[in-house]
PDB file of N, CA and C in Angstrom:
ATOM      1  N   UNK A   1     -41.220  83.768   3.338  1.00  0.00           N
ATOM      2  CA  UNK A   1     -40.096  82.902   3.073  1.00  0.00           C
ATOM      3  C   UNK A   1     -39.014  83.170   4.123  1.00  0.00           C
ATOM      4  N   UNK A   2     -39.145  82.012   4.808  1.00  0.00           N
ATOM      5  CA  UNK A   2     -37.702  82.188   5.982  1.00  0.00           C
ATOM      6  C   UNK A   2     -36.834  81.321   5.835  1.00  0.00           C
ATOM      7  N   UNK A   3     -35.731  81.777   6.321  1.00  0.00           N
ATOM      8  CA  UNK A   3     -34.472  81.064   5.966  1.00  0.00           C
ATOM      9  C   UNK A   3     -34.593  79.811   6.641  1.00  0.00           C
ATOM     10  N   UNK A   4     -34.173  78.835   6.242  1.00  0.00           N
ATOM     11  CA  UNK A   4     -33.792  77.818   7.609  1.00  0.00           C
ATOM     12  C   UNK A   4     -33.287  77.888   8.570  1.00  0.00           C
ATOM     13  N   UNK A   5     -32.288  78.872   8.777  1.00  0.00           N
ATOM     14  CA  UNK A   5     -31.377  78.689   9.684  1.00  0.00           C
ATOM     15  C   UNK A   5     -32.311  79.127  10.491  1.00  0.00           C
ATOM     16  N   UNK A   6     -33.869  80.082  10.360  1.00  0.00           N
ATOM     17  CA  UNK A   6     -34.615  80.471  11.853  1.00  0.00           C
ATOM     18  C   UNK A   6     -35.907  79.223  11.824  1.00  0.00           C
ATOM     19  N   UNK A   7     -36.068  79.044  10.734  1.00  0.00           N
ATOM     20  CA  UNK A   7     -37.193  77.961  11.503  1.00  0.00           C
ATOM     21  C   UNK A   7     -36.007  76.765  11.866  1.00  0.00           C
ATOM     22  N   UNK A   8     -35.037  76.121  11.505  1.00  0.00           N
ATOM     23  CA  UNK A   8     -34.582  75.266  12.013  1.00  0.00           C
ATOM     24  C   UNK A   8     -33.369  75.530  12.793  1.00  0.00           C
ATOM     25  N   UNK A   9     -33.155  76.515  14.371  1.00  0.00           N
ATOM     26  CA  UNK A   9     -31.911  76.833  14.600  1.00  0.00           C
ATOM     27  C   UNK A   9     -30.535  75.441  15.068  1.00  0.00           C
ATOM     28  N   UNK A  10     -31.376  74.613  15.349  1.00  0.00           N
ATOM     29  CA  UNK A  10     -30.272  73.665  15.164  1.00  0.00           C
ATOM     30  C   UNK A  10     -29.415  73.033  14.464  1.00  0.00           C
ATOM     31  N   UNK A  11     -30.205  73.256  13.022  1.00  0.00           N
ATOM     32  CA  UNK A  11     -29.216  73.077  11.723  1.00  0.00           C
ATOM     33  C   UNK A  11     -28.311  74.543  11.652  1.00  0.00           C
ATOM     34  N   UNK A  12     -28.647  75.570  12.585  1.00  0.00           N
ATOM     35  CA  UNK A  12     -27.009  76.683  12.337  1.00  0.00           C
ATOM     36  C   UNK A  12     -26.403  76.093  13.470  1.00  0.00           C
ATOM     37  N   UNK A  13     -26.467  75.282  14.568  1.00  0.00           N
ATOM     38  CA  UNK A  13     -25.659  74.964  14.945  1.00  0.00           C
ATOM     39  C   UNK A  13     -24.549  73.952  14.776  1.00  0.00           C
ATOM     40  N   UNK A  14     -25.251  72.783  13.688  1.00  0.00           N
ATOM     41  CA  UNK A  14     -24.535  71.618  12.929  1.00  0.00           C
ATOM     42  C   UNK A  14     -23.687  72.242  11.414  1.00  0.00           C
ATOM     43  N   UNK A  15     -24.066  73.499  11.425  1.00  0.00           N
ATOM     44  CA  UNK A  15     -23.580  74.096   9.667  1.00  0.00           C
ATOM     45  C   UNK A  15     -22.549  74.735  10.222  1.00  0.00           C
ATOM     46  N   UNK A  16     -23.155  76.195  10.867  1.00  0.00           N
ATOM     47  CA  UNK A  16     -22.369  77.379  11.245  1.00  0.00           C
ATOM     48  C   UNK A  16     -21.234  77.612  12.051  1.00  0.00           C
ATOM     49  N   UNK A  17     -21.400  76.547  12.906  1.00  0.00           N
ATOM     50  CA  UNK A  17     -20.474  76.810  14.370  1.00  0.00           C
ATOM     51  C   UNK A  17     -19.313  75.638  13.429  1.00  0.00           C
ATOM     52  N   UNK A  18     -19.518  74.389  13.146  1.00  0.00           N
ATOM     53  CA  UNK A  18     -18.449  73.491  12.607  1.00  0.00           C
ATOM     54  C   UNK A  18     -17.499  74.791  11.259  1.00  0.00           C
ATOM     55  N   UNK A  19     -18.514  75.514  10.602  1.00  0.00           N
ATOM     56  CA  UNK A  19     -17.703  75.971   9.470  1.00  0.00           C
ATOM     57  C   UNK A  19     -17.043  77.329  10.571  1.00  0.00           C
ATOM     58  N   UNK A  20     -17.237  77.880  11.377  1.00  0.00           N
ATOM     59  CA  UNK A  20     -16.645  78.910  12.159  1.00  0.00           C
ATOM     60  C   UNK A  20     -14.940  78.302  12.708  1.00  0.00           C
ATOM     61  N   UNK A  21     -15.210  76.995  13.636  1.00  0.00           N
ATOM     62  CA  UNK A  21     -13.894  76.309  14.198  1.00  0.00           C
ATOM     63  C   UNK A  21     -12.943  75.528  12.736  1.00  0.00           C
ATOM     64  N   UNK A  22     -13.684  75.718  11.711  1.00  0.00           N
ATOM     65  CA  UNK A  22     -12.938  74.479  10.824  1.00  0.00           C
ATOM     66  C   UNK A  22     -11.837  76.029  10.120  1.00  0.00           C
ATOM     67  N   UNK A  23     -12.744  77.362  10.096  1.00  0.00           N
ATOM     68  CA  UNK A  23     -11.730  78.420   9.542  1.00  0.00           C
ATOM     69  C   UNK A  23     -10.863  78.640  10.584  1.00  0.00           C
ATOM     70  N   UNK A  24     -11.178  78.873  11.694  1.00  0.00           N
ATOM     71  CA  UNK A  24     -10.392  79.019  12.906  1.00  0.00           C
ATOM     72  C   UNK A  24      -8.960  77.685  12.990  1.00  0.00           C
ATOM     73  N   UNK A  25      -9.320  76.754  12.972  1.00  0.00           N
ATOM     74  CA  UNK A  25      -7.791  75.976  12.584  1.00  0.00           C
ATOM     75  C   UNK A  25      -7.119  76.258  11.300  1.00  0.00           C
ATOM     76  N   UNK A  26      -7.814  76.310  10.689  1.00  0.00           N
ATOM     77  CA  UNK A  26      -6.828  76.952   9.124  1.00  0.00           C
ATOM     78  C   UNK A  26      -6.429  77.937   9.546  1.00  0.00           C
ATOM     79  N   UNK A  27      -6.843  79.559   9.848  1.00  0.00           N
ATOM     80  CA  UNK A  27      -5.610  80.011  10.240  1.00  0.00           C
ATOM     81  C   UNK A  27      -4.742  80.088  11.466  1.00  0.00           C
ATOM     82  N   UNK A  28      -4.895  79.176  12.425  1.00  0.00           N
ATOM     83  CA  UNK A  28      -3.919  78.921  13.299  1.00  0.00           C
ATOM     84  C   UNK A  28      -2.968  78.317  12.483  1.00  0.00           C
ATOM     85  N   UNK A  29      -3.386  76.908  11.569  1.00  0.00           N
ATOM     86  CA  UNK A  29      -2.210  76.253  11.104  1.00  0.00           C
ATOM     87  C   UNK A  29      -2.165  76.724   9.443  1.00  0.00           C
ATOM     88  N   UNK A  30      -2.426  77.601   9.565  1.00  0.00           N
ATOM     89  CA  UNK A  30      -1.643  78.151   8.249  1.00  0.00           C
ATOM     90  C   UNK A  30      -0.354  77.855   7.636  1.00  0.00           C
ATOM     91  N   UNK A  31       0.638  77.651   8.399  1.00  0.00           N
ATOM     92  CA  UNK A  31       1.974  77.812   8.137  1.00  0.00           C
ATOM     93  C   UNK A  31       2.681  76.330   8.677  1.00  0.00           C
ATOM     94  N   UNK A  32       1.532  75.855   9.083  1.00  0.00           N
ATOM     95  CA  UNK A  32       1.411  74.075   9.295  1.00  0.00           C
ATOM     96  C   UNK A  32       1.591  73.677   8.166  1.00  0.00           C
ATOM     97  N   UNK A  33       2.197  72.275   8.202  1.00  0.00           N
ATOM     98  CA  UNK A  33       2.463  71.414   7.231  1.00  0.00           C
ATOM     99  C   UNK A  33       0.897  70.328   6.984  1.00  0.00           C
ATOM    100  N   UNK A  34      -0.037  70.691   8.344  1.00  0.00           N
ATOM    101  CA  UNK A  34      -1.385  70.038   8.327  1.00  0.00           C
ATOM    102  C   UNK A  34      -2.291  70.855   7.974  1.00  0.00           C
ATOM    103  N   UNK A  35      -1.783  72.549   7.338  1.00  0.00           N
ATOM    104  CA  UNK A  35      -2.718  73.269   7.218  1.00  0.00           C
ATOM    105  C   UNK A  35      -3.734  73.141   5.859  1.00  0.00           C
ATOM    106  N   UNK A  36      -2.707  72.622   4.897  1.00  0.00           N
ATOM    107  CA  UNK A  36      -3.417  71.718   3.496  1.00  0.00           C
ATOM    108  C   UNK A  36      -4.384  70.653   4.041  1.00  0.00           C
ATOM    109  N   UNK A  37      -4.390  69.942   4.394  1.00  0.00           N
ATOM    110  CA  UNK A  37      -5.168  68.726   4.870  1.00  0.00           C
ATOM    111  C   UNK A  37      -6.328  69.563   5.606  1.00  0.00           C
ATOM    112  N   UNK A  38      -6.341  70.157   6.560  1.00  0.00           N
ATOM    113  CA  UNK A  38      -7.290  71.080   7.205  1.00  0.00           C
ATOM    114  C   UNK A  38      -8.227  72.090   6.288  1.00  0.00           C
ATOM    115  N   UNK A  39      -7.356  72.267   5.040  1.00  0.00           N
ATOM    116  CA  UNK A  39      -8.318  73.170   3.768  1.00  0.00           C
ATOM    117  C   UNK A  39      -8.911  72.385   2.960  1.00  0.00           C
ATOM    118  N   UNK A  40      -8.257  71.252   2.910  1.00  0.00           N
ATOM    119  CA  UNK A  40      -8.889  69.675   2.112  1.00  0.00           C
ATOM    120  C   UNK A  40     -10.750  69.541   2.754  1.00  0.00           C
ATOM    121  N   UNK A  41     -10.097  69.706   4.521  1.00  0.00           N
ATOM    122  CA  UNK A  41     -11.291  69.156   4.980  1.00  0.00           C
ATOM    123  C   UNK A  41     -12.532  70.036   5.526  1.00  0.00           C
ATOM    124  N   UNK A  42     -11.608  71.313   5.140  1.00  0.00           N
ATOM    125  CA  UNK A  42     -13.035  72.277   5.493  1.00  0.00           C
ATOM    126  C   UNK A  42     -13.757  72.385   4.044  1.00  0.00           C
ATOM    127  N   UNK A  43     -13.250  72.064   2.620  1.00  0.00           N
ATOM    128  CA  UNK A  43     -13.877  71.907   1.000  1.00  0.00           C
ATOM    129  C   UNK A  43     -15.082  70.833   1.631  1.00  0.00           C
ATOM    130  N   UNK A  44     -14.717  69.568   2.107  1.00  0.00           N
ATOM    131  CA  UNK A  44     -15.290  68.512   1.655  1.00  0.00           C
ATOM    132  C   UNK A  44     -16.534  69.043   3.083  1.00  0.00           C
ATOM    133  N   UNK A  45     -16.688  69.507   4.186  1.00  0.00           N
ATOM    134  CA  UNK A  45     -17.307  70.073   5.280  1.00  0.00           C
ATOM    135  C   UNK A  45     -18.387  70.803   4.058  1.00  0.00           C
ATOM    136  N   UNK A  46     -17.865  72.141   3.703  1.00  0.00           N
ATOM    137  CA  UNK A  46     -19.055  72.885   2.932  1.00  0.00           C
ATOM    138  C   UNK A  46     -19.601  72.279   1.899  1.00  0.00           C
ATOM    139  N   UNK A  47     -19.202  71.439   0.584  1.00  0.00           N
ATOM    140  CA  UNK A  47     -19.830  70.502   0.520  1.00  0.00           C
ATOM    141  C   UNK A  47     -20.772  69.077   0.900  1.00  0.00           C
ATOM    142  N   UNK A  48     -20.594  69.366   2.377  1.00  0.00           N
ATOM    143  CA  UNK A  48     -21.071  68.287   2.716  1.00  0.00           C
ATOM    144  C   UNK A  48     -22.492  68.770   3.441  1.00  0.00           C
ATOM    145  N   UNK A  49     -22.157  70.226   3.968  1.00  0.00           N
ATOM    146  CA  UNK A  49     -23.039  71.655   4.525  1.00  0.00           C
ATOM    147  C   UNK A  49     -24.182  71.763   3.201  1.00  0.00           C
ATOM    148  N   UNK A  50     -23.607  72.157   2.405  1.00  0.00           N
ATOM    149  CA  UNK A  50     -24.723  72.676   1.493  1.00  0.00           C
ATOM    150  C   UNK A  50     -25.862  71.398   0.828  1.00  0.00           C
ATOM    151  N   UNK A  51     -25.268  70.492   1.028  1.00  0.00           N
ATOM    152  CA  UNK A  51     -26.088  69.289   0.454  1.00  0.00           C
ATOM    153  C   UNK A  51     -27.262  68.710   1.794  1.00  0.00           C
ATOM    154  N   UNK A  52     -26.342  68.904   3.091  1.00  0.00           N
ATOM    155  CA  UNK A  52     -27.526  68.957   4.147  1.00  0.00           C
ATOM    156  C   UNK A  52     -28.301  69.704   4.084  1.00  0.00           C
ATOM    157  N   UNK A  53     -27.920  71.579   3.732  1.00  0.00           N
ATOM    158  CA  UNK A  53     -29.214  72.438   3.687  1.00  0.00           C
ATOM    159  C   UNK A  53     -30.229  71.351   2.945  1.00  0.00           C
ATOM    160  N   UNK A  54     -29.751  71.464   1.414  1.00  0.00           N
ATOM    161  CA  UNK A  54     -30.787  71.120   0.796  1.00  0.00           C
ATOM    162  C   UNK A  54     -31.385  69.780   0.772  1.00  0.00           C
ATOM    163  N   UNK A  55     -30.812  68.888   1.503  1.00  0.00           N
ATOM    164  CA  UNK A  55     -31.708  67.968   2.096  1.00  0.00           C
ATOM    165  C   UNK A  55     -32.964  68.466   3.388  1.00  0.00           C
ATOM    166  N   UNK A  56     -32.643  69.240   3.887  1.00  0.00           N
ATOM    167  CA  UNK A  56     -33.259  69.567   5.224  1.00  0.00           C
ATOM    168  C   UNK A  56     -34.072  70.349   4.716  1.00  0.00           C
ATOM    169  N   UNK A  57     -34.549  71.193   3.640  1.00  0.00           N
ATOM    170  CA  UNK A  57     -35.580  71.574   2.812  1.00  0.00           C
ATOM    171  C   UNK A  57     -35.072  73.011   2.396  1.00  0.00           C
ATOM    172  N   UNK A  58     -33.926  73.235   2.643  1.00  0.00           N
ATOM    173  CA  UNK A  58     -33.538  74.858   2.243  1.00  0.00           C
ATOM    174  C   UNK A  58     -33.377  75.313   0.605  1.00  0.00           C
ATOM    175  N   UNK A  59     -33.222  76.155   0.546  1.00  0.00           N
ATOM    176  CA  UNK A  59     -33.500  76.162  -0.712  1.00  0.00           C
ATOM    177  C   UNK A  59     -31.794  77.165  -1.076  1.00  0.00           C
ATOM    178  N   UNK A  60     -31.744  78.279  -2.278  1.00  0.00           N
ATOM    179  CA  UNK A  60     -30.738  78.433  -2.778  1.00  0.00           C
ATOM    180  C   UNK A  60     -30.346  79.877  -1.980  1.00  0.00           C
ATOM    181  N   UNK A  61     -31.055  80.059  -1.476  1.00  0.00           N
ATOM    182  CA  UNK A  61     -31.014  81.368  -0.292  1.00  0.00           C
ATOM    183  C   UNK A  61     -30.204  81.191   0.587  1.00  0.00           C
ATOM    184  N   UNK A  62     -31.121  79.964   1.321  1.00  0.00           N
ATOM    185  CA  UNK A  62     -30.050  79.488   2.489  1.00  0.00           C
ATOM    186  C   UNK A  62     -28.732  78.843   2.412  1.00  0.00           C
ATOM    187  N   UNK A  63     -28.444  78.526   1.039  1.00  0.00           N
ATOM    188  CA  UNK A  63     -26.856  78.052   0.436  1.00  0.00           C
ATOM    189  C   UNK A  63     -26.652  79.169   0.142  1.00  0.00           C
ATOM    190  N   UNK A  64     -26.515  80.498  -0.232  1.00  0.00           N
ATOM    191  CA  UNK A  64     -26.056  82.035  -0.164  1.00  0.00           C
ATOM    192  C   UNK A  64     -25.498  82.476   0.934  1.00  0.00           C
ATOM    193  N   UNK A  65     -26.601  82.301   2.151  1.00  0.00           N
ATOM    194  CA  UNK A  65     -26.520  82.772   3.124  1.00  0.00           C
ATOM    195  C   UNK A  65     -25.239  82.103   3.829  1.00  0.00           C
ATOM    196  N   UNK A  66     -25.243  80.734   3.523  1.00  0.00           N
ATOM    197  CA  UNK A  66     -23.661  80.077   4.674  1.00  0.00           C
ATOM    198  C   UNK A  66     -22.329  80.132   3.181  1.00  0.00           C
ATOM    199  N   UNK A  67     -22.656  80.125   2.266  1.00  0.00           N
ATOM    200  CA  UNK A  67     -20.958  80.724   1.211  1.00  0.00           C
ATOM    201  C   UNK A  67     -21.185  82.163   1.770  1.00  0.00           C
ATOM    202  N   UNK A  68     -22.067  82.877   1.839  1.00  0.00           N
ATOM    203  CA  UNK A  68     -21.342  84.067   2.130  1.00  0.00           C
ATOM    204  C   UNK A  68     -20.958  84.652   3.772  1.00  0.00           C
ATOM    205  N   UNK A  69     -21.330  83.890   4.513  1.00  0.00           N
ATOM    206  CA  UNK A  69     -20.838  83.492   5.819  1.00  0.00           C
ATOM    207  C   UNK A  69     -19.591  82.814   5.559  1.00  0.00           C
ATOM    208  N   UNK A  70     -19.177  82.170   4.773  1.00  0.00           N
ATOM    209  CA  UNK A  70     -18.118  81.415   5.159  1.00  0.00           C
ATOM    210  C   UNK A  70     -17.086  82.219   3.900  1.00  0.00           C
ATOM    211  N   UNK A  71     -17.291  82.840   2.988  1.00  0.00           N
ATOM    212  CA  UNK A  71     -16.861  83.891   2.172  1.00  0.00           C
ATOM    213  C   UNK A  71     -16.106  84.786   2.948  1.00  0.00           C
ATOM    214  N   UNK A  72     -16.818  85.402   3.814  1.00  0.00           N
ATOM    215  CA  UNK A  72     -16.598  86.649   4.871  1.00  0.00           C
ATOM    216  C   UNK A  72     -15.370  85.935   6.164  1.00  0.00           C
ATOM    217  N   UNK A  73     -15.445  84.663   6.401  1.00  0.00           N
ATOM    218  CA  UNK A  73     -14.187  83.850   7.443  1.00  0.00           C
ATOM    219  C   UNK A  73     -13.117  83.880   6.834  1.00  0.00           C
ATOM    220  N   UNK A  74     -13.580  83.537   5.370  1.00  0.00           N
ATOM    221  CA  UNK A  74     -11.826  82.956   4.427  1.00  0.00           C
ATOM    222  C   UNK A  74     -11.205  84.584   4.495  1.00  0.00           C
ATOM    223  N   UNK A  75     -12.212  85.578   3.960  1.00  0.00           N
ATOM    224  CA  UNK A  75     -11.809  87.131   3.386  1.00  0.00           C
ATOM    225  C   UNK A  75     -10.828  87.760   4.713  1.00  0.00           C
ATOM    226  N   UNK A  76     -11.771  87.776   5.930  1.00  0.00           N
ATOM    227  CA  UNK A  76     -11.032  87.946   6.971  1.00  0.00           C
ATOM    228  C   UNK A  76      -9.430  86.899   7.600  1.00  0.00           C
ATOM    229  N   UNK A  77      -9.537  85.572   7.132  1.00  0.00           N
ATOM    230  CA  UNK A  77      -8.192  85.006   7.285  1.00  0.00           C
ATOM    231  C   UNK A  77      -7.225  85.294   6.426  1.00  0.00           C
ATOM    232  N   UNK A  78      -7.555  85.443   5.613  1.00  0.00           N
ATOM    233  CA  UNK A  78      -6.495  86.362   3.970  1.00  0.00           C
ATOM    234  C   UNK A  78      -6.369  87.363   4.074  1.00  0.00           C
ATOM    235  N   UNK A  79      -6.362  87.984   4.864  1.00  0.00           N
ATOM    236  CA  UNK A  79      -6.398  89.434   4.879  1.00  0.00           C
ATOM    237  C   UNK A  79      -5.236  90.313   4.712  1.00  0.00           C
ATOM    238  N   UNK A  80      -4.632  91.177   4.120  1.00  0.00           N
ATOM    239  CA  UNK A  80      -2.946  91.242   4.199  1.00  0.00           C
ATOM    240  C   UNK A  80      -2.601  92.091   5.169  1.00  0.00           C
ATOM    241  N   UNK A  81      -1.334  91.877   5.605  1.00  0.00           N
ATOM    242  CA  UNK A  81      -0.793  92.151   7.340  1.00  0.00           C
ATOM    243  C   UNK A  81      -0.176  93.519   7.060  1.00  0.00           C
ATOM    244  N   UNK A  82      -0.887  94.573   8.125  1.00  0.00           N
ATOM    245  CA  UNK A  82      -0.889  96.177   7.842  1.00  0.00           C
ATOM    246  C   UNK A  82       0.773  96.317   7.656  1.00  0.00           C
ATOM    247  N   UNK A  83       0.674  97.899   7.364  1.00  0.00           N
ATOM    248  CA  UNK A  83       1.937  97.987   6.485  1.00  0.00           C
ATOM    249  C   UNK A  83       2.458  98.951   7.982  1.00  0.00           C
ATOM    250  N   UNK A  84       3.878  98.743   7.549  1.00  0.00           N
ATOM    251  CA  UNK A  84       4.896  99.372   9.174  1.00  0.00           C
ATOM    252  C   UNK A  84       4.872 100.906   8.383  1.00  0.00           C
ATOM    253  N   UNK A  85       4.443 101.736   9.123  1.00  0.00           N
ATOM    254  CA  UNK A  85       4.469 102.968   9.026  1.00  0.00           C
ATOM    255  C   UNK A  85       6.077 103.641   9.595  1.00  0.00           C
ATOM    256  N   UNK A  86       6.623 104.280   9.030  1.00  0.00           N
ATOM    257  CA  UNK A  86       7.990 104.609   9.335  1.00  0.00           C
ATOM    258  C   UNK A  86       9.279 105.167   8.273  1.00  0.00           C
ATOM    259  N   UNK A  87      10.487 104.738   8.377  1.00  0.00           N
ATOM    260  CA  UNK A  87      11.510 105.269   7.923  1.00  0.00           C
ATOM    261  C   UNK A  87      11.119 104.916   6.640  1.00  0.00           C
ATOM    262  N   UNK A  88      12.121 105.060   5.301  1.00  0.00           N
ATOM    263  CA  UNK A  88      12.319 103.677   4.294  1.00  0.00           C
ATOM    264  C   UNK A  88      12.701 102.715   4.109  1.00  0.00           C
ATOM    265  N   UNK A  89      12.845 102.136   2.877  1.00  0.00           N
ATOM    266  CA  UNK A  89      13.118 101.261   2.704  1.00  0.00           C
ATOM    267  C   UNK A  89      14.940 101.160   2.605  1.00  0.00           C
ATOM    268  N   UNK A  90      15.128 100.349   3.683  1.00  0.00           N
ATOM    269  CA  UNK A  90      16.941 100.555   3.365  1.00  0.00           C
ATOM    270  C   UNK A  90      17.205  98.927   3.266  1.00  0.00           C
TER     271      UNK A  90
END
C-alpha cells in the first residue's frame, strides 16, 4: 500500500506546493485586513485537496498524510513569539 503522493508525484505537486504558498500568504498577511479572505481561501483549497485525493484514488491515509502536513504549516505559523530574556517587568 503506497501513498499516492509516490505513485502519483504530480498530484503532490497540485496538493502540496499550492497548500505550502496558500500558508505562506496567511502569515505574511496575518495582520492584513485580506488575511481573513486568504484563510477563507486556503479552508475552501483543502477541501477542495482532499476531495481530489479521493477522486484520484487515494484513500484515508493519503487525506492524513496532507491534514497533517498542513497541521504542521498552521502549528508552525501560530507559533508564540519567544519571550525577551532580561530585566522585569516595570
Amino acid at each position: 500500500m503506497d501513498l499516492i503522493f509516490i505513485e502519483k508525484p504530480i498530484l503532490s505537486l497540485l496538493v502540496l506546493v499550492p497548500a505550502l504558498v496558500l500558508h505562506a500568504v496567511a502569515y505574511i498577511l496575518r495582520n492584513h485586513k485580506f488575511g481573513k479572505i486568504v484563510e477563507i481561501i486556503n479552508v475552501a483549497f483543502h477541501s477542495a485537496s482532499i476531495f481530489v485525493l479521493w477522486i484520484m484514488g487515494g484513500g484515508f491515509e493519503d487525506a492524513l498524510v496532507f491534514v497533517l502536513f498542513s497541521s504542521v504549516l498552521a502549528l508552525l505559523r501560530h507559533r508564540p513569539a519567544p519571550e525577551k530574556k532580561g530585566g522585569e517587568n516595570k
